[in-house]
N, C-alpha and C. Protein backbone atom coordinates (compact mmCIF):
# COMPACT_ATOMS: atom_id res chain seq x y z
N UNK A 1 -10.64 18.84 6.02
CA UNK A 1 -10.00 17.58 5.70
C UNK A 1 -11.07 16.60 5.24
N UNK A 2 -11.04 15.75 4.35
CA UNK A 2 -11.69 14.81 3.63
C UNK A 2 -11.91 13.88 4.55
N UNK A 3 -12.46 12.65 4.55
CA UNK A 3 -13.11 11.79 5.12
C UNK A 3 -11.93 10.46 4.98
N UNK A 4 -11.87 9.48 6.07
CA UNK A 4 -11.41 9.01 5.94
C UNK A 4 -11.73 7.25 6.10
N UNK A 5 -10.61 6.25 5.81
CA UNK A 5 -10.95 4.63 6.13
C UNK A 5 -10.38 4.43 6.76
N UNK A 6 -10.16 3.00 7.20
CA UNK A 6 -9.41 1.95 7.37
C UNK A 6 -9.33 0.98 6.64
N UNK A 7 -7.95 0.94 7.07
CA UNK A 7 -7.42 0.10 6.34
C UNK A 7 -6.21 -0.76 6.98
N UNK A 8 -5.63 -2.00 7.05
CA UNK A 8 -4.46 -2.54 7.43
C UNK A 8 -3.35 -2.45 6.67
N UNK A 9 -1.83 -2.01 6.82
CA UNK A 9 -0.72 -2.33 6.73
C UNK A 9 -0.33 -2.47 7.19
N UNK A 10 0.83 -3.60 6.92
CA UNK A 10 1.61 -4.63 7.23
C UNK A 10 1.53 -4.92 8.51
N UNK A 11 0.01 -4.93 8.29
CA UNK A 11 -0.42 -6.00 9.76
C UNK A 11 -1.02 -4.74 10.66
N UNK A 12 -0.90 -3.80 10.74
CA UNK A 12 -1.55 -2.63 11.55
C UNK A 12 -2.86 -1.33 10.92
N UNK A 13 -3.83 -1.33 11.30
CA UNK A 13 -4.64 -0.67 10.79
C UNK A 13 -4.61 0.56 11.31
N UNK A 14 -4.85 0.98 10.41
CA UNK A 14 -4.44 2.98 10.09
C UNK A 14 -6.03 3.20 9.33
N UNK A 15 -5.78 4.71 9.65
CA UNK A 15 -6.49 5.46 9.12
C UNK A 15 -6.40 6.32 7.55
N UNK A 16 -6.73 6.07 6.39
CA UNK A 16 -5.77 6.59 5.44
C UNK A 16 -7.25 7.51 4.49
N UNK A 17 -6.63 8.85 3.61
CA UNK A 17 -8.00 9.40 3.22
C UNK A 17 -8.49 8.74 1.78
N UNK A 18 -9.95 8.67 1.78
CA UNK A 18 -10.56 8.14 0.89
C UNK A 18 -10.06 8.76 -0.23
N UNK A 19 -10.36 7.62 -1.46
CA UNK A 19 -10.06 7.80 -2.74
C UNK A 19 -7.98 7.61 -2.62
N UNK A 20 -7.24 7.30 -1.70
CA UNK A 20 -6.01 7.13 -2.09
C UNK A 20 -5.65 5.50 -2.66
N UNK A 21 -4.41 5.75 -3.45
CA UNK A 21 -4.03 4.93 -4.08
C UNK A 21 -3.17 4.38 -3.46
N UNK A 22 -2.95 3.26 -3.64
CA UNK A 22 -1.46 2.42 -3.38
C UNK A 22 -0.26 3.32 -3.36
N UNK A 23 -0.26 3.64 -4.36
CA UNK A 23 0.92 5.29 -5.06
C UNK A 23 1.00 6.12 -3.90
N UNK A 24 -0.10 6.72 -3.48
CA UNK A 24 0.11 7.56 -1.97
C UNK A 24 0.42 7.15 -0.94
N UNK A 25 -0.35 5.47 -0.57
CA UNK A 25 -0.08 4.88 0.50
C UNK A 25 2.04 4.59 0.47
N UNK A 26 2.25 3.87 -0.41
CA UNK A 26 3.83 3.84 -0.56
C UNK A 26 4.33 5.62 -0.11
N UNK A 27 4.19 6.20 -1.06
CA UNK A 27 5.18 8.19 -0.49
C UNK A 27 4.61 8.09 0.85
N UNK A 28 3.13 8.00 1.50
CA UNK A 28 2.95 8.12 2.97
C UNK A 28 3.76 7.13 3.82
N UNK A 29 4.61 6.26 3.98
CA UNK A 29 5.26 5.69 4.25
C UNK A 29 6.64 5.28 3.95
N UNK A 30 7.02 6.29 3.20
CA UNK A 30 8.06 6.71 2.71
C UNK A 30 8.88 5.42 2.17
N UNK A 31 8.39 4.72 1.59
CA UNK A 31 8.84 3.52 0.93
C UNK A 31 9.55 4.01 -0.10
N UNK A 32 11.02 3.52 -0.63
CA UNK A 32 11.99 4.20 -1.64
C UNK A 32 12.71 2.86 -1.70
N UNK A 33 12.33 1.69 -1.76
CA UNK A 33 12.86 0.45 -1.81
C UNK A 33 12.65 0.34 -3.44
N UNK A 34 13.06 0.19 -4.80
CA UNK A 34 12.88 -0.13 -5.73
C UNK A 34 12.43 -1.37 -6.22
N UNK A 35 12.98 -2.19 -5.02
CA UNK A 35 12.58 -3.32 -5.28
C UNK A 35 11.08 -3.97 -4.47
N UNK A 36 10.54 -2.59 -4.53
CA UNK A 36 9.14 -3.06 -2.96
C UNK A 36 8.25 -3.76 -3.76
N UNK A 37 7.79 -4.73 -3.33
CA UNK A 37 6.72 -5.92 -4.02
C UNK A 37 5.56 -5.14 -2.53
N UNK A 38 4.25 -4.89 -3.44
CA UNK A 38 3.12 -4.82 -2.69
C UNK A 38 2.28 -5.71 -3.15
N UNK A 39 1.39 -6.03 -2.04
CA UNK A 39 0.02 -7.10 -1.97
C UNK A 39 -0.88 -6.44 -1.42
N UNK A 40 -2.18 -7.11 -2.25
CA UNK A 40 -3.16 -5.69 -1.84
C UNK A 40 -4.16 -7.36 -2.07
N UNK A 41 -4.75 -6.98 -0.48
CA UNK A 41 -5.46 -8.35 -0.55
C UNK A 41 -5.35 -9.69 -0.76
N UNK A 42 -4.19 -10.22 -0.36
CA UNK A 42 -3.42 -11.07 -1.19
C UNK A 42 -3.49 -11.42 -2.42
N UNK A 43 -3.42 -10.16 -3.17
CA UNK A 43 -3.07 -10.51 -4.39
C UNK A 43 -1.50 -9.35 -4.68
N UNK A 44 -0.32 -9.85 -5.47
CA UNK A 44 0.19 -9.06 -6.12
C UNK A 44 0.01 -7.46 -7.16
N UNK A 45 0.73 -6.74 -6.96
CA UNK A 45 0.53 -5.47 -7.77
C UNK A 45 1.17 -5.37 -8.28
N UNK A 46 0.97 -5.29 -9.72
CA UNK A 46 2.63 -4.79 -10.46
C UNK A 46 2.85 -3.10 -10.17
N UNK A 47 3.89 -3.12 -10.18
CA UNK A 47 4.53 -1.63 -9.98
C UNK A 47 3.25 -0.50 -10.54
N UNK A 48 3.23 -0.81 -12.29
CA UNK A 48 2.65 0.28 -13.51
C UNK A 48 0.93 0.15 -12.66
N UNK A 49 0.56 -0.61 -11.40
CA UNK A 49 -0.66 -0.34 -11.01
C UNK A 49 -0.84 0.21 -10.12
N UNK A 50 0.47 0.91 -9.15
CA UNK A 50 0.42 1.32 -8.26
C UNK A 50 -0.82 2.94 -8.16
N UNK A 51 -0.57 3.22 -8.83
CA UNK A 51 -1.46 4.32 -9.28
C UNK A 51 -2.83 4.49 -9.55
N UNK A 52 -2.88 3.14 -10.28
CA UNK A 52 -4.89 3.34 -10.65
C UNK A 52 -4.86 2.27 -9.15
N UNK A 53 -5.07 1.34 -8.56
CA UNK A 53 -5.40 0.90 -7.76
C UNK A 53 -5.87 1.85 -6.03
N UNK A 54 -7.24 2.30 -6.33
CA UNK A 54 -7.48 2.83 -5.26
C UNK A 54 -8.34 2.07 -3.91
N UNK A 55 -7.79 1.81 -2.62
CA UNK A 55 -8.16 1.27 -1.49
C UNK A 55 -9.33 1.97 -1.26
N UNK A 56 -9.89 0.50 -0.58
CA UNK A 56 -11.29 0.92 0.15
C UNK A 56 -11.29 0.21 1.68
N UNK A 57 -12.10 1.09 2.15
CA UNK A 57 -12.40 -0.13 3.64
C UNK A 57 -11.86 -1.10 4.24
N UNK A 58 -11.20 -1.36 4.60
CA UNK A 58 -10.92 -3.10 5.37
C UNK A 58 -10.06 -3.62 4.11
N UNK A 59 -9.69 -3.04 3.36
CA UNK A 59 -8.50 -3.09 2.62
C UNK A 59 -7.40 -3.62 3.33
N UNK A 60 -6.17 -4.62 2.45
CA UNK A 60 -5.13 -5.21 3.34
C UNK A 60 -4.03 -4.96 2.63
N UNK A 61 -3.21 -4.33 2.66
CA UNK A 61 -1.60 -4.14 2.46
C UNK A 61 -0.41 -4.91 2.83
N UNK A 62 0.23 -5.05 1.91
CA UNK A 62 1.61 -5.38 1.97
C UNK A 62 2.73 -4.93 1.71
N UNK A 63 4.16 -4.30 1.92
CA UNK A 63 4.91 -3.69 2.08
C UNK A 63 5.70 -4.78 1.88
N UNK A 64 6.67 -5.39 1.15
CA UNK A 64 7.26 -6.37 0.84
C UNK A 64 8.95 -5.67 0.73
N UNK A 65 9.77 -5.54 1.49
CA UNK A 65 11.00 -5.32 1.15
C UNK A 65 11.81 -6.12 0.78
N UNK A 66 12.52 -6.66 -0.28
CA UNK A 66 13.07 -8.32 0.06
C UNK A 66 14.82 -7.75 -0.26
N UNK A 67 14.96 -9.07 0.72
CA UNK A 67 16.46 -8.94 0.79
C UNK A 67 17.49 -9.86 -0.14
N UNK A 68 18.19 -9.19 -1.01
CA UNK A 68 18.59 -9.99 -1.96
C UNK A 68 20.44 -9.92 -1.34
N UNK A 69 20.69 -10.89 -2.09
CA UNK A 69 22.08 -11.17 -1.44
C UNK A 69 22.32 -12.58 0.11
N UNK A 70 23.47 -12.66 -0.03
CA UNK A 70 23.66 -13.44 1.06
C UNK A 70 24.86 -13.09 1.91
């Protein structure tokens, strides 16, 4: 097995393997929300970056589900 970081999501720090992307972190958490807004450091990600954006170290996540409707 490869080597691994830390890193925080949504507020809890995990262990996740080096070189993963946002893209993996979402399927490892089985996120299937279409509408999921992620923050990566407080900054926004558009969707089309989920992929090249690869976490490092002390990296911070966001998992954004939002609820539309009333």
């Amino acid at each position: 097995m490869g080597n691994s970081i830390r890193v925080t999501i949504n507020g809890f720090q995990e262990h996740v393997p080096e070189r993963s992307t946002i893209l993996d972190l979402i399927a490892a958490h089985e996120e299937g929300d279409i509408h999921l807004i992620v923050e990566h450091n407080g900054r926004f990600v558009y969707p089309d970056d989920y992929g090249k954006v690869v976490v490092k170290e002390g990296d911070r996540m966001e998992f954004i589900n939002p609820n539309f409707g009333g």
